[in-house]
N, C-alpha and C. Protein backbone atom coordinates (compact mmCIF):
# COMPACT_ATOMS: atom_id res chain seq x y z
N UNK A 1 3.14 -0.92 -19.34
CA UNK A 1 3.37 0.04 -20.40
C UNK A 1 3.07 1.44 -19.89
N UNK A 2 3.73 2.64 -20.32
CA UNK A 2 3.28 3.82 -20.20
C UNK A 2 1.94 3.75 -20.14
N UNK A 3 1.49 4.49 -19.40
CA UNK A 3 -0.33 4.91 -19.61
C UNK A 3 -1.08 3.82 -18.73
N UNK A 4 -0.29 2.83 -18.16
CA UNK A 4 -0.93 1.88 -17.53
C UNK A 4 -1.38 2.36 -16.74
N UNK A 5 -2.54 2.06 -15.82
CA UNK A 5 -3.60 2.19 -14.17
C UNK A 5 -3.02 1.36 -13.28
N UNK A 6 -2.68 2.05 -12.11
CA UNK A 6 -2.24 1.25 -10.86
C UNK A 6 -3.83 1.49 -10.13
N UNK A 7 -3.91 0.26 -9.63
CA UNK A 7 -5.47 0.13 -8.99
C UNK A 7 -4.93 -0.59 -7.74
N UNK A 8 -5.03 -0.21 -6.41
CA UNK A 8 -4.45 -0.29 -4.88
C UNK A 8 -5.88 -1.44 -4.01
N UNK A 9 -5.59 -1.55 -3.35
CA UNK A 9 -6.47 -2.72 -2.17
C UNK A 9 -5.70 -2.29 -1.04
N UNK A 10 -6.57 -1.81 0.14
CA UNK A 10 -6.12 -1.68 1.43
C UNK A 10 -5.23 -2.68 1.93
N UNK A 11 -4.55 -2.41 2.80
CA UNK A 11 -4.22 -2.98 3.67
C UNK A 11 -5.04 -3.06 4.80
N UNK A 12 -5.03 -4.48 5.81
CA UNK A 12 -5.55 -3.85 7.20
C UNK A 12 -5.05 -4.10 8.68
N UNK A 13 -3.58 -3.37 7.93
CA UNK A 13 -2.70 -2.75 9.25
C UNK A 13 -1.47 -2.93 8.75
N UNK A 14 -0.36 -3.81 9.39
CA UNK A 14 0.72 -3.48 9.45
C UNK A 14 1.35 -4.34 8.47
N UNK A 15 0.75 -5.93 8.06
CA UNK A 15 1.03 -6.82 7.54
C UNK A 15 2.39 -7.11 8.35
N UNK A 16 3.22 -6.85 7.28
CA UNK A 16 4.55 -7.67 7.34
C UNK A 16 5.79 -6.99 7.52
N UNK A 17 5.26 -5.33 7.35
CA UNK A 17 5.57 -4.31 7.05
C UNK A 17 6.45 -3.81 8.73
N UNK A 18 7.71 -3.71 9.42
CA UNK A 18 8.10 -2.94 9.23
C UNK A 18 7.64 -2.79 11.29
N UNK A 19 7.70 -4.29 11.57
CA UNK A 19 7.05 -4.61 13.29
C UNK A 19 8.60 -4.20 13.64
N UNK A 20 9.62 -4.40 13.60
CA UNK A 20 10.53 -4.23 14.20
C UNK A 20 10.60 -2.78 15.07
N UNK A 21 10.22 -1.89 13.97
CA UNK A 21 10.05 -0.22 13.84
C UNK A 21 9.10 0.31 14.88
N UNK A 22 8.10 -0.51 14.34
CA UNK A 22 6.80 -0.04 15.08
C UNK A 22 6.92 -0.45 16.93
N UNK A 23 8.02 -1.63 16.97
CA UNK A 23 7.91 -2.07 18.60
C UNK A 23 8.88 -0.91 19.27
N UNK A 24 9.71 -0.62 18.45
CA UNK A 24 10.60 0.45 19.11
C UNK A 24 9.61 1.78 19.41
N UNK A 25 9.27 2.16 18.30
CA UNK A 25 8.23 3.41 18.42
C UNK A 25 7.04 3.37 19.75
N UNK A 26 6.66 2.31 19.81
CA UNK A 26 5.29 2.12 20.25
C UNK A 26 5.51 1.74 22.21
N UNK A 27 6.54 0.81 22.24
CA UNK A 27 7.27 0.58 23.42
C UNK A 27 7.90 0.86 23.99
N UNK A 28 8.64 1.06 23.14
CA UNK A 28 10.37 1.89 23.48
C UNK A 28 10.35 3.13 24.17
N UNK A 29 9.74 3.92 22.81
CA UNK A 29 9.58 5.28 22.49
C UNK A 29 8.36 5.87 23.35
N UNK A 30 7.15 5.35 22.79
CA UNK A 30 6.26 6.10 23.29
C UNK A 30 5.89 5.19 24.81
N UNK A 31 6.28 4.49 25.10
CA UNK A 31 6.12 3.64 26.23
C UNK A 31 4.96 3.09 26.67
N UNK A 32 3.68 2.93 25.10
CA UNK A 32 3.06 1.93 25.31
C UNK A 32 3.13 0.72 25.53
N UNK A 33 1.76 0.02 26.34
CA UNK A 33 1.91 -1.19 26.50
C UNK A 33 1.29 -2.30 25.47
N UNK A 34 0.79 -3.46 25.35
CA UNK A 34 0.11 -3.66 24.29
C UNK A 34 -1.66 -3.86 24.56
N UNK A 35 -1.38 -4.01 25.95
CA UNK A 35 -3.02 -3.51 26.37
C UNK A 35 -3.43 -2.13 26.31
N UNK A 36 -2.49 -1.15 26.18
CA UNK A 36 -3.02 0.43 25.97
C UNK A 36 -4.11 0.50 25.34
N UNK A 37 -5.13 1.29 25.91
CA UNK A 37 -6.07 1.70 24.74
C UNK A 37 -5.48 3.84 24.44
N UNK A 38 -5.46 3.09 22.67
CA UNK A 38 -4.47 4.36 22.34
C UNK A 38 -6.03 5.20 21.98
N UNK A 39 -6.39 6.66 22.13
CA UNK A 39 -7.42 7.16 21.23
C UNK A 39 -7.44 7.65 20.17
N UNK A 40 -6.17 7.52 19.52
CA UNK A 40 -5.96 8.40 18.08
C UNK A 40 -5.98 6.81 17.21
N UNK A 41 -6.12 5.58 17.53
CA UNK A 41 -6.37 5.04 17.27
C UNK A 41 -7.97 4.49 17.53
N UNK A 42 -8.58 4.77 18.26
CA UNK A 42 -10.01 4.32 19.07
C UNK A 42 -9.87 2.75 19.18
N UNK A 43 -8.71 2.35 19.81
CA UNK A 43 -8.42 0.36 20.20
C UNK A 43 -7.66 0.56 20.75
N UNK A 44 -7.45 -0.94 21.38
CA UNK A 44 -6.52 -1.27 22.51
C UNK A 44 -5.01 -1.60 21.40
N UNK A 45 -3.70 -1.24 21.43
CA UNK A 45 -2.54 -1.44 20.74
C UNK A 45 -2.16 -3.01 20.64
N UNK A 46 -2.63 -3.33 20.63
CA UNK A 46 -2.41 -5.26 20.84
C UNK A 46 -3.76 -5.51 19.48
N UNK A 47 -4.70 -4.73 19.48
CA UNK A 47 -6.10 -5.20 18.52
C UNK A 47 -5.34 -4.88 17.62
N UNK A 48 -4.67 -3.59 17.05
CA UNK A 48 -4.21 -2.81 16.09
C UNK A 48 -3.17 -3.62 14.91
N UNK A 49 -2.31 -3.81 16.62
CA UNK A 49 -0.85 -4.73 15.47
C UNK A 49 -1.06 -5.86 15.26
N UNK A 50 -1.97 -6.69 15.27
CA UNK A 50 -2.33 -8.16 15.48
C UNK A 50 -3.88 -8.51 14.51
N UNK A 51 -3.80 -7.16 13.91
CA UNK A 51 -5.02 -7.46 12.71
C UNK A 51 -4.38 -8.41 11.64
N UNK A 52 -4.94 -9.45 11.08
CA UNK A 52 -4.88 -10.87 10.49
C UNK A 52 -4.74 -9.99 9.03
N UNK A 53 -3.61 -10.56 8.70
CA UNK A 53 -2.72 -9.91 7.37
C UNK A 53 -3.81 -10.68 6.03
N UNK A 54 -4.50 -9.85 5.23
CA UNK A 54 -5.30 -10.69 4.33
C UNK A 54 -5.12 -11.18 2.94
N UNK A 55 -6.05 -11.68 2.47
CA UNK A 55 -5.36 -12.70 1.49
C UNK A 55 -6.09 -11.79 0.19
N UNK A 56 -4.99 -11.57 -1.19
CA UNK A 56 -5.21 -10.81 -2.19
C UNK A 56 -5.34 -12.06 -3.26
N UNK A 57 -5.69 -13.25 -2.60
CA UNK A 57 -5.89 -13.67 -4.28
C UNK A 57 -7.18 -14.05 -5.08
N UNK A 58 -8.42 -13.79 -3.83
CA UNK A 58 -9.45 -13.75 -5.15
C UNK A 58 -9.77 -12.63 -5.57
N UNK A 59 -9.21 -11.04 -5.40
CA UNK A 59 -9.21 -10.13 -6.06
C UNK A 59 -8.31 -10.62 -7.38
N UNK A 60 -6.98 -10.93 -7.03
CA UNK A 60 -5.79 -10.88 -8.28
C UNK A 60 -6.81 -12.32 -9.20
N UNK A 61 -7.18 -13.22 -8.49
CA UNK A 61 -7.48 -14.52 -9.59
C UNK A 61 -8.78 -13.81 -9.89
N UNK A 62 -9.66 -12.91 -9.53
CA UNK A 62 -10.66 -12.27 -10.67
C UNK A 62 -10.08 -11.15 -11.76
N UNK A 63 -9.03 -10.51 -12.12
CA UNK A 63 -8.70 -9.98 -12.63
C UNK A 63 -8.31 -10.40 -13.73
N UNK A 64 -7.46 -11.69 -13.62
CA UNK A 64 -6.62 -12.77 -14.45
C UNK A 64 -7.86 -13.19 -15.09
N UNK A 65 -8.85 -13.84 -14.71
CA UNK A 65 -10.39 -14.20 -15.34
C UNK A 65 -10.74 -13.15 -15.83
N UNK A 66 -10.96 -11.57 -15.77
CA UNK A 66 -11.46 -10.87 -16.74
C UNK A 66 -10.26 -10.54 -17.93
N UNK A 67 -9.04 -11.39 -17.92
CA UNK A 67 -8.52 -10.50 -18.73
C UNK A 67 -8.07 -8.98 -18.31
N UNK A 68 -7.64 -8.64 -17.18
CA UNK A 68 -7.55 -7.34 -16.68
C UNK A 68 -6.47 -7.17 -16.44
N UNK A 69 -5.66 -7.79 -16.09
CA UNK A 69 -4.26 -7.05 -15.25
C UNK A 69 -2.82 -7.79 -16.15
N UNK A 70 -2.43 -6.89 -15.98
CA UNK A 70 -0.68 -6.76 -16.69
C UNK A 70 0.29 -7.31 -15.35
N UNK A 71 -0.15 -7.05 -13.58
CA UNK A 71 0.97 -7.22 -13.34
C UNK A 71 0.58 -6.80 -11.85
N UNK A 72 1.19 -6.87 -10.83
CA UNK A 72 0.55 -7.23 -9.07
C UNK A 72 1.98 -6.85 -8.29
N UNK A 73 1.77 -6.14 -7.21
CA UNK A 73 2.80 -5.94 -6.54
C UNK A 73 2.11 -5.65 -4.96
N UNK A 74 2.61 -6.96 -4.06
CA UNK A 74 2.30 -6.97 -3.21
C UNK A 74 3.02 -5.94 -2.21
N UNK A 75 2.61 -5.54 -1.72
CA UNK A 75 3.46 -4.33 -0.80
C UNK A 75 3.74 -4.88 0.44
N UNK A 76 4.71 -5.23 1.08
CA UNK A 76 4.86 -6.28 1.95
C UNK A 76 6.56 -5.14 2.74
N UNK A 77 7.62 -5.54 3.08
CA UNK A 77 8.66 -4.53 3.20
C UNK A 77 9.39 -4.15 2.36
N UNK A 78 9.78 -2.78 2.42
CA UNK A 78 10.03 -2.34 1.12
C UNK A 78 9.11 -1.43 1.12
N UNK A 79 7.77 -1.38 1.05
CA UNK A 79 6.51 -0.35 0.86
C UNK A 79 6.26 -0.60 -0.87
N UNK A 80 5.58 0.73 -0.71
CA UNK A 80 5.75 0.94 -2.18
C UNK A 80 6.99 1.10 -2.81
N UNK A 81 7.89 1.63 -2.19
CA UNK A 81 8.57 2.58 -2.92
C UNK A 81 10.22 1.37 -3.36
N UNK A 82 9.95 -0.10 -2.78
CA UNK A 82 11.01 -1.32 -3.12
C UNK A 82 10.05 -2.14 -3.89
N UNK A 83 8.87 -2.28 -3.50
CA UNK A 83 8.27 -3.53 -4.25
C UNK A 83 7.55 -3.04 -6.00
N UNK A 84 6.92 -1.88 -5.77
CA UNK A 84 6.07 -1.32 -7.17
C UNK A 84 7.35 -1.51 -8.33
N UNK A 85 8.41 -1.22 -8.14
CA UNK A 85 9.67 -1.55 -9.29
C UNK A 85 9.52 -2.61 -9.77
N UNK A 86 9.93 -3.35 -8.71
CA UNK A 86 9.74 -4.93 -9.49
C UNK A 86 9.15 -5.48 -10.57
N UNK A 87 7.52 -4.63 -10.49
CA UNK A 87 6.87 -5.11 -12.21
C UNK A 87 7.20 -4.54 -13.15
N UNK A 88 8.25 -3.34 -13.22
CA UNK A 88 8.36 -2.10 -14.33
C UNK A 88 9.37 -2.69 -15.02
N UNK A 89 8.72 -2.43 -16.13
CA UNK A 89 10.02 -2.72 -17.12
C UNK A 89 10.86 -1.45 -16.67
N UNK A 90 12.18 -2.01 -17.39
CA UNK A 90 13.48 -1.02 -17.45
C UNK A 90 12.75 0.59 -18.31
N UNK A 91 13.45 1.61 -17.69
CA UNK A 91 12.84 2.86 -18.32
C UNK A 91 11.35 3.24 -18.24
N UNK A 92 10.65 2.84 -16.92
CA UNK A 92 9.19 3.05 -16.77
C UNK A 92 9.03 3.43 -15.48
N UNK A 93 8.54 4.14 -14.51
CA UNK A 93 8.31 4.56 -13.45
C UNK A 93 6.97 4.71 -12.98
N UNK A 94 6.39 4.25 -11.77
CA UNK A 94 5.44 4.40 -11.09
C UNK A 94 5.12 6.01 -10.21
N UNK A 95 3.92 6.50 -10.98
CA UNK A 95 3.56 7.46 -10.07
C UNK A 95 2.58 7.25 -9.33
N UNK A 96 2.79 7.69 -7.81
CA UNK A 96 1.80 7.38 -7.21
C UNK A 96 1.01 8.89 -6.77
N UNK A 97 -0.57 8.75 -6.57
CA UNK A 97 -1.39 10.39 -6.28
C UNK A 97 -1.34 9.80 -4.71
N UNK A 98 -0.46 10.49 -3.68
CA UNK A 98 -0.50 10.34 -2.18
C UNK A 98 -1.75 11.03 -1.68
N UNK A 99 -2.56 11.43 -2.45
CA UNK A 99 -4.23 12.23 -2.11
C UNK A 99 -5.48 11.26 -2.85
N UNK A 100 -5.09 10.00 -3.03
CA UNK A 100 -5.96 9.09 -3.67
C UNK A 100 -6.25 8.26 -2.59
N UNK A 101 -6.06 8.64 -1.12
CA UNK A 101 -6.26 7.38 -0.16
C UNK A 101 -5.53 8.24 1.13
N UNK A 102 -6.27 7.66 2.30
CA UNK A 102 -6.10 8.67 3.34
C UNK A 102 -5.23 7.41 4.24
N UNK A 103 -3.75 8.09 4.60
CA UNK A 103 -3.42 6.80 5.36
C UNK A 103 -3.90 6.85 6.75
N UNK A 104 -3.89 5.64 7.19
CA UNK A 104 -4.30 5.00 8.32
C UNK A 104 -3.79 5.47 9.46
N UNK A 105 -4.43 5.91 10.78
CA UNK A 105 -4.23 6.28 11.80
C UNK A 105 -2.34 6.07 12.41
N UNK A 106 -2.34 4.66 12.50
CA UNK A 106 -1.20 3.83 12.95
C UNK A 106 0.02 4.03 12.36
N UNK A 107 -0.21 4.09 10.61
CA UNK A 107 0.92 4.86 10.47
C UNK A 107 1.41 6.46 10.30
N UNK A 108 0.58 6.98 10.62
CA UNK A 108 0.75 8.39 11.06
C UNK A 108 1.24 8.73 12.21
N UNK A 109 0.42 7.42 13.36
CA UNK A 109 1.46 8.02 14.90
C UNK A 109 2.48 7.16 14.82
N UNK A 110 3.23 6.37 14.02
CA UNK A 110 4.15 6.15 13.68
C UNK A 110 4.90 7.20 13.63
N UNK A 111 4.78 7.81 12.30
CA UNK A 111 5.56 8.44 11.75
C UNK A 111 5.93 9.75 13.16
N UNK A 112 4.97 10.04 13.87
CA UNK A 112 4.95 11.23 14.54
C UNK A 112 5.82 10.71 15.62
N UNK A 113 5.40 9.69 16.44
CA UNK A 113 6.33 9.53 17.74
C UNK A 113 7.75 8.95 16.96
N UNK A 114 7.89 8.63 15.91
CA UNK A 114 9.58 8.66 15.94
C UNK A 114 10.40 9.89 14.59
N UNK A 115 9.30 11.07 14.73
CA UNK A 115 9.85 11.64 13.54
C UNK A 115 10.41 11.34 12.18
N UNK A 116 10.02 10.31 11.51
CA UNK A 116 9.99 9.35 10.23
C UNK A 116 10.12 10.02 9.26
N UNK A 117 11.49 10.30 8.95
CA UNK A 117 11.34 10.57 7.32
C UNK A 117 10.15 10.44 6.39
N UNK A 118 9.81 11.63 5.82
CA UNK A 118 8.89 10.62 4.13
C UNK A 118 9.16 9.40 3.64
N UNK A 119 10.36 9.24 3.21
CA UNK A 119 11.18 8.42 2.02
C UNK A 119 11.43 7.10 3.02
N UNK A 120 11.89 7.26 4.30
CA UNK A 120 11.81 6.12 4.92
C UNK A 120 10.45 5.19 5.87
N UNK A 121 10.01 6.39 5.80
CA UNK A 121 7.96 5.63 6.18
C UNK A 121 7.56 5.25 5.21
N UNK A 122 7.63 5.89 4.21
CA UNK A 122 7.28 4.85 2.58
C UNK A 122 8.03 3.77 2.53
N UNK A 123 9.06 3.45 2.43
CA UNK A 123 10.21 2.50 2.23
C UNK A 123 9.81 1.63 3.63
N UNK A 124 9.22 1.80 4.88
CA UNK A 124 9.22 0.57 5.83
C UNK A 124 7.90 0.09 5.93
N UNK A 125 6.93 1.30 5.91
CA UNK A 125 5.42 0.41 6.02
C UNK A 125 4.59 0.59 4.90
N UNK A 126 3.39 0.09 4.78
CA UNK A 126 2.64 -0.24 3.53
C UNK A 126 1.72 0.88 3.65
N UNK A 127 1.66 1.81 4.88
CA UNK A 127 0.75 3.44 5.15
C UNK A 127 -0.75 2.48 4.30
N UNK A 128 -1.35 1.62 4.53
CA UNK A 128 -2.20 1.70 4.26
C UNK A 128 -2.65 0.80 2.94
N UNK A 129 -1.24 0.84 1.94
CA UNK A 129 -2.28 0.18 0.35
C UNK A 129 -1.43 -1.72 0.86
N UNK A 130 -1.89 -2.43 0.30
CA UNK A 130 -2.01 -3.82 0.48
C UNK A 130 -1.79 -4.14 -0.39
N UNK A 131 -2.07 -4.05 -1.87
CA UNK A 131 -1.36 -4.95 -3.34
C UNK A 131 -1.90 -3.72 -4.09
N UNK A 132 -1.15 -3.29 -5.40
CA UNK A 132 -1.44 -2.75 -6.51
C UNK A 132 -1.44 -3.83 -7.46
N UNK A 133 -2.54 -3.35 -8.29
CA UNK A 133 -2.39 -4.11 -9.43
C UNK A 133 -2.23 -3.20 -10.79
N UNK A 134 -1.89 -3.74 -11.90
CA UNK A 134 -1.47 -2.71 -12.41
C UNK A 134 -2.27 -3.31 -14.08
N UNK A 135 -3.34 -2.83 -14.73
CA UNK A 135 -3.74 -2.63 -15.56
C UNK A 135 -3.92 -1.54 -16.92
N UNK A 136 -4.02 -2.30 -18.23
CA UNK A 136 -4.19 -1.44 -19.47
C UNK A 136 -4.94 -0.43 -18.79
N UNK A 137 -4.72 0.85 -19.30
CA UNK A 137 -5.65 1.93 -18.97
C UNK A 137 -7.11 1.93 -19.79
N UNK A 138 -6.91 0.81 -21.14
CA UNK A 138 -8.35 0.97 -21.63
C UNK A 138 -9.07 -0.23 -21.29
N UNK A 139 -8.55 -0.59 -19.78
CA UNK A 139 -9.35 -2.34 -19.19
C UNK A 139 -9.84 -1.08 -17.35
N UNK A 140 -9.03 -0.66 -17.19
CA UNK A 140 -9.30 0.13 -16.04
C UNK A 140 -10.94 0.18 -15.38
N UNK A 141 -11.54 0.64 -16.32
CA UNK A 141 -12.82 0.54 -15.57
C UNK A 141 -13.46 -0.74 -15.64
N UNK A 142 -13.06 -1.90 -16.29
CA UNK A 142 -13.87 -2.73 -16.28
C UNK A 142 -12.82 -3.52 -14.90
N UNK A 143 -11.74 -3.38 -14.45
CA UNK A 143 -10.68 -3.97 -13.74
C UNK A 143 -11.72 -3.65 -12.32
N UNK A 144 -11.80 -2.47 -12.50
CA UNK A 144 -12.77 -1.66 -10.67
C UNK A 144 -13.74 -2.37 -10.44
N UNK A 145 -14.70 -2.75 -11.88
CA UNK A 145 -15.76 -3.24 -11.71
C UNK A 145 -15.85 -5.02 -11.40
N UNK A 146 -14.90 -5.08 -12.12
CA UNK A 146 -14.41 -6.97 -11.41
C UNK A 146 -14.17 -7.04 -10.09
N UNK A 147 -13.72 -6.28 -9.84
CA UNK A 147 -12.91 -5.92 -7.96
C UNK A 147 -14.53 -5.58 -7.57
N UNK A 148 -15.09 -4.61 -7.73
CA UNK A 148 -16.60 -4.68 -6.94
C UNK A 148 -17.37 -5.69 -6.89
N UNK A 149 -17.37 -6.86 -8.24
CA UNK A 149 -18.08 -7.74 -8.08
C UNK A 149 -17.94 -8.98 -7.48
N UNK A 150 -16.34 -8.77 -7.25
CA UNK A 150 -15.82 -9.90 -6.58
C UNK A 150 -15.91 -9.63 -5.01
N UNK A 151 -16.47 -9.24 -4.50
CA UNK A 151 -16.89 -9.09 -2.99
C UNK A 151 -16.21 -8.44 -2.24
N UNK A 152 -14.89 -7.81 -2.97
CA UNK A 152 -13.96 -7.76 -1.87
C UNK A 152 -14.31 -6.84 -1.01
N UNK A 153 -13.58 -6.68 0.58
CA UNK A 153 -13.91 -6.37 1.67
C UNK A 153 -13.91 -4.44 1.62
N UNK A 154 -13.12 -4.18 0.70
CA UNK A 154 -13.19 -2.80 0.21
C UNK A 154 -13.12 -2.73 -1.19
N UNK A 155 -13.12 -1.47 -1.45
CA UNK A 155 -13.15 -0.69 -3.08
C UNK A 155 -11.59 -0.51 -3.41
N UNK A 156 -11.74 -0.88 -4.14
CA UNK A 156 -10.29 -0.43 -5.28
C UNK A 156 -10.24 0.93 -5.59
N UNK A 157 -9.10 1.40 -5.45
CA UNK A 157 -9.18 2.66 -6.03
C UNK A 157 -7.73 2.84 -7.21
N UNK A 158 -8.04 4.24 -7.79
CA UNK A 158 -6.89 4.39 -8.98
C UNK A 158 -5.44 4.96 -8.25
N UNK A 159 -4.77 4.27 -7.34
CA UNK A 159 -3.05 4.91 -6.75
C UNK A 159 -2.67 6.14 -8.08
N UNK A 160 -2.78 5.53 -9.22
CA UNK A 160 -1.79 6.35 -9.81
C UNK A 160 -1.69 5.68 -11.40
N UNK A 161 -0.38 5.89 -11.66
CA UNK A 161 -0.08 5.16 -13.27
C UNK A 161 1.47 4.99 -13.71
N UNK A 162 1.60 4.60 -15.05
CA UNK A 162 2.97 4.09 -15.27
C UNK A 162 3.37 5.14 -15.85
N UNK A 163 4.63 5.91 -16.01
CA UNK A 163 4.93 6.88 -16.95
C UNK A 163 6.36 6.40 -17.11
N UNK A 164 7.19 7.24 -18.01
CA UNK A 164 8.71 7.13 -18.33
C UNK A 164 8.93 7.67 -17.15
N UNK A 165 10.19 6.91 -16.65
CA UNK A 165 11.16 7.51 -16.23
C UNK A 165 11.83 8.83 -16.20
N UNK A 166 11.83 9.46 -15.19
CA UNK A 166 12.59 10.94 -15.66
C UNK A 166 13.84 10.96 -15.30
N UNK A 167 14.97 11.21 -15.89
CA UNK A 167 16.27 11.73 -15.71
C UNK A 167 16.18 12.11 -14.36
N UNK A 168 17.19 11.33 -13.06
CA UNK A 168 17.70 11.86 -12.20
C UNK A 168 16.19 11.48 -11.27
N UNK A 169 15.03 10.82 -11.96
CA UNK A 169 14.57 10.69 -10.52
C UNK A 169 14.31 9.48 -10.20
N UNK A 170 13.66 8.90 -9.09
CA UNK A 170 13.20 7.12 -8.80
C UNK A 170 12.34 6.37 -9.88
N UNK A 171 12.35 5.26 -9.35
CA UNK A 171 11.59 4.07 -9.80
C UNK A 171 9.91 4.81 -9.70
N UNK A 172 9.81 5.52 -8.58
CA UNK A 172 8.24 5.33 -7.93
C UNK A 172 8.36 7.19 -7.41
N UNK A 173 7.68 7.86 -8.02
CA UNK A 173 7.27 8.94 -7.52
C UNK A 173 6.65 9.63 -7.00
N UNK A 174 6.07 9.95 -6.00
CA UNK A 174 5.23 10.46 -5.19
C UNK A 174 4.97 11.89 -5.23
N UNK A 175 3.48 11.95 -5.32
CA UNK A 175 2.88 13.03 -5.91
C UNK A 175 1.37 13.55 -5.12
């Protein structure tokens, strides 16, 4: 619904997101190897892309137990900007605050060694968020506080929210 809370979970790394891209960039392009140790990363490029894609469901199955969430969008390819649609009803749009979360090293020298569009670095990698979930705005703080108590490996934070649709623009807006 309008007014809804998008509440984000890291990613930690590349998942599923968008290896094709990254081997060209990383090999191709920048003519790393996968033993490189890169320093804008501080690891060897083989540790980086080969971080173990993690599992979102005892965050999402504590949410469902508090009564918290309306709705889950795994960010997988596509990014945000193919998968966050999927839960919206018709005539509802996702805004996202791109200053609510600092992306990750990897996809930044992404973006840099192959000059990456905005719209298409959003659209191929996950820059960082791992599942949104998308909650009532008057469950929101108790949604953060389920996510803290459920152990998970990081903090939830607020991505953004649901608003109408505007004439002439996307599903998912970036802000």
């Amino acid at each position: 619904r309008k007014g809804d809370v998008r509440l984000a979970l890291a990613s930690t790394g590349l998942h599923t997101n968008g290896y094709s891209l990254a081997r060209k960039l990383l090999f191709d392009v920048a003519r790393l190897r996968p033993e490189s140790h890169v320093p804008e990363l501080a690891a060897v490029l083989a540790d980086v892309l080969l971080q173990v894609h993690r599992s979102y469901l005892k965050p999402l199955q504590s949410l469902v137990k508090a009564d918290s969430l309306s709705a889950a969008a795994h960010i997988t390819g596509g990014g945000v900007t193919d998968n966050l649609p999927r839960v919206l009803p018709k005539g509802l749009a996702a805004v996202i605050d791109t200053g609510s979360w600092q992306v990750p090293p990897l996809f930044e020298m992404l973006r840099r060694i192959g000059s990456v569009a905005d719209a298409d670095w959003r659209r191929t990698f996950n820059l960082g968020v791992g599942m949104i979930f998308v909650v009532p705005a008057k469950k929101a703080d108790k949604a953060l506080r389920t996510l803290a108590r459920g152990g998970s490996s990081d903090k939830a934070w607020v991505i953004g929210e649901v608003a109408a649709q505007r004439r002439g623009k996307g599903r998912v807006e970036y802000r």
